[in-house]
Protein backbone atom coordinates (compact mmCIF):
# COMPACT_ATOMS: atom_id res chain seq x y z
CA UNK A 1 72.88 110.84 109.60
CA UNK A 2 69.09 110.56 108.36
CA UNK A 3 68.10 108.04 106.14
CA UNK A 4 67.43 110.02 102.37
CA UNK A 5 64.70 107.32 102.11
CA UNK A 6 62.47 107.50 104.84
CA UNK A 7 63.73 110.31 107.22
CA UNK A 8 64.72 108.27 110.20
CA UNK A 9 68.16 108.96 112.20
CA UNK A 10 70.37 105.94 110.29
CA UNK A 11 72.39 103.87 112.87
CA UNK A 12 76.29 104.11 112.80
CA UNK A 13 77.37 100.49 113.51
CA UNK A 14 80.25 98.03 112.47
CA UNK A 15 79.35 96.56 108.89
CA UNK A 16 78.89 93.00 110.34
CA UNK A 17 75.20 94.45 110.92
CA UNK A 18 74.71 94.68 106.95
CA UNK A 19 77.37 91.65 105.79
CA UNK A 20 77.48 89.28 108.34
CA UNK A 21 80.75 89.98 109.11
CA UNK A 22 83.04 92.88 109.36
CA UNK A 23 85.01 94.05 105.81
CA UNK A 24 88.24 95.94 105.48
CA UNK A 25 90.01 97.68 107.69
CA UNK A 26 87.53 100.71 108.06
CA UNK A 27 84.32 99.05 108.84
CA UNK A 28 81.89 101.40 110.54
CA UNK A 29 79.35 102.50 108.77
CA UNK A 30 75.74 104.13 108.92
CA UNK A 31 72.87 101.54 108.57
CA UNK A 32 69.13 101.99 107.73
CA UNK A 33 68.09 98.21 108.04
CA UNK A 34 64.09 99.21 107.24
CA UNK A 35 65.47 100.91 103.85
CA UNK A 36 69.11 98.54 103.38
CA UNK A 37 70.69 101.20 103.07
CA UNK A 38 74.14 102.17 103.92
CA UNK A 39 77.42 104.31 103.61
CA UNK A 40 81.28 103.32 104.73
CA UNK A 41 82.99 106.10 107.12
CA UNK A 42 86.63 107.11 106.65
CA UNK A 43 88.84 105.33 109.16
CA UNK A 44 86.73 103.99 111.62
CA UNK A 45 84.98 107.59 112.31
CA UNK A 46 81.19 108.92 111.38
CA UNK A 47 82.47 110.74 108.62
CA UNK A 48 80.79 109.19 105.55
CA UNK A 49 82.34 108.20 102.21
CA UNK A 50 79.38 109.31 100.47
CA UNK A 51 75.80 109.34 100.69
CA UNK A 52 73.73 106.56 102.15
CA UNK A 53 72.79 103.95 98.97
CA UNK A 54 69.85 101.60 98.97
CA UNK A 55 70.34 98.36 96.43
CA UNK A 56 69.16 100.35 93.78
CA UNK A 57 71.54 103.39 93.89
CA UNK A 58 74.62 100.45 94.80
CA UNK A 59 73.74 98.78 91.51
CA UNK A 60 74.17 102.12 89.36
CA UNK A 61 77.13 102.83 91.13
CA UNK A 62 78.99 99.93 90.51
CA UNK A 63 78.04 99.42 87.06
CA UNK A 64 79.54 103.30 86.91
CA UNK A 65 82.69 102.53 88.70
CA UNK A 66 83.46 99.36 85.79
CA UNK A 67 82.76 102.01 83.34
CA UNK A 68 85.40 104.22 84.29
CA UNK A 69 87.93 101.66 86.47
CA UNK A 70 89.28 100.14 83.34
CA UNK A 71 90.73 103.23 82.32
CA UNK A 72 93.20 103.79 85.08
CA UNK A 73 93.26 100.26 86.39
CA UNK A 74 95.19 99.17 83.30
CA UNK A 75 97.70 101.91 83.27
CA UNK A 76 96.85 103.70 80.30
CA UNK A 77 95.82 106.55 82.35
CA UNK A 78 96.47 108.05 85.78
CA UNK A 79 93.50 107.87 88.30
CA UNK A 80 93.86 111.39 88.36
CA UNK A 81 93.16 112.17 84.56
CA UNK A 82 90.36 109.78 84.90
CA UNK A 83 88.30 111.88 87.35
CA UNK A 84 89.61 115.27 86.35
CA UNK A 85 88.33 114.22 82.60
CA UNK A 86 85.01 113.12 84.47
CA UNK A 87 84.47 116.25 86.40
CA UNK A 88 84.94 118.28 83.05
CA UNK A 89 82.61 115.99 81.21
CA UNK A 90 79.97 115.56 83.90
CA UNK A 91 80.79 117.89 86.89
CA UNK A 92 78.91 120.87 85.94
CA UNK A 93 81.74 123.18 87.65
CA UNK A 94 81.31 120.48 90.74
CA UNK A 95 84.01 117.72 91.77
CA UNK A 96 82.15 114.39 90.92
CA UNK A 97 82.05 111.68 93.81
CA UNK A 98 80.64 108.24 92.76
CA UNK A 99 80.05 107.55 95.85
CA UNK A 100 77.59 110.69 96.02
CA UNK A 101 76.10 110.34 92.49
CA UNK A 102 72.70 110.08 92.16
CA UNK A 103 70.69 107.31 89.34
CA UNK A 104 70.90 109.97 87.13
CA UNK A 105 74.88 110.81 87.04
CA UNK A 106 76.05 107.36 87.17
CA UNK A 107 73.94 106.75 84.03
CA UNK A 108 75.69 109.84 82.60
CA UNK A 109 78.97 108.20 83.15
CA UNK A 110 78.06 104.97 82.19
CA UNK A 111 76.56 106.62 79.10
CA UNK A 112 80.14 108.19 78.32
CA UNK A 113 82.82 105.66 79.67
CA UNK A 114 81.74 102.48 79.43
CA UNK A 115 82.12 103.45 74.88
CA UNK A 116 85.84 103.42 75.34
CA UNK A 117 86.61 100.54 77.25
């Protein structure tokens, strides 16, 4: 994987190298230390969970995942609604992945989700 930031091949290592320590039970991820940034991998593999993040982009998309967690997280709707309500509202005809969103889309959902909780 190449770093979005400055083009260089991003290492895939355990996620000790960017905590200290190794989280969760999938902890491999890919690892720009020049740029800190970094993306989880499903299972253990080089498969990503998204798209590489510096502390910027993880700010925005936190602060868009407690705009829309809420919602499902207290039962009054299904995880599912949540993000098929989200991909009609925001999507564009696209399936929207927090963990891919750009600044721009997690303002967008912070914008529209974080009025109702």
């Amino acid at each position: 994987m190449i770093c979005p930031y400055c083009g260089k091949k991003a290492k895939w290592c355990e996620n000790k190298e960017v905590y200290g320590r190794n989280y969760g039970k999938s902890f491999m991820c890919y690892y720009c230390k020049d740029c800190d940034a970094y993306v989880g991998c499903h299972n253990n593999t080089e498969r990503p969970l998204g798209t590489m993040a510096n502390k910027e982009l993880r700010e925005w998309r936190i602060k868009a995942h407690k705009a829309i967690d809420g919602l499902w997280k207290s039962g009054i709707y299904k995880r599912k609604e949540v993000y098929q309500d989200l991909n009609k509202a925001i999507g564009n005809g696209t399936t929207v992945h927090i963990g891919a969103s750009n600044i721009e889309i997690c303002k967008r959902i912070i914008e529209k989700y974080l009025i109702i909780n």
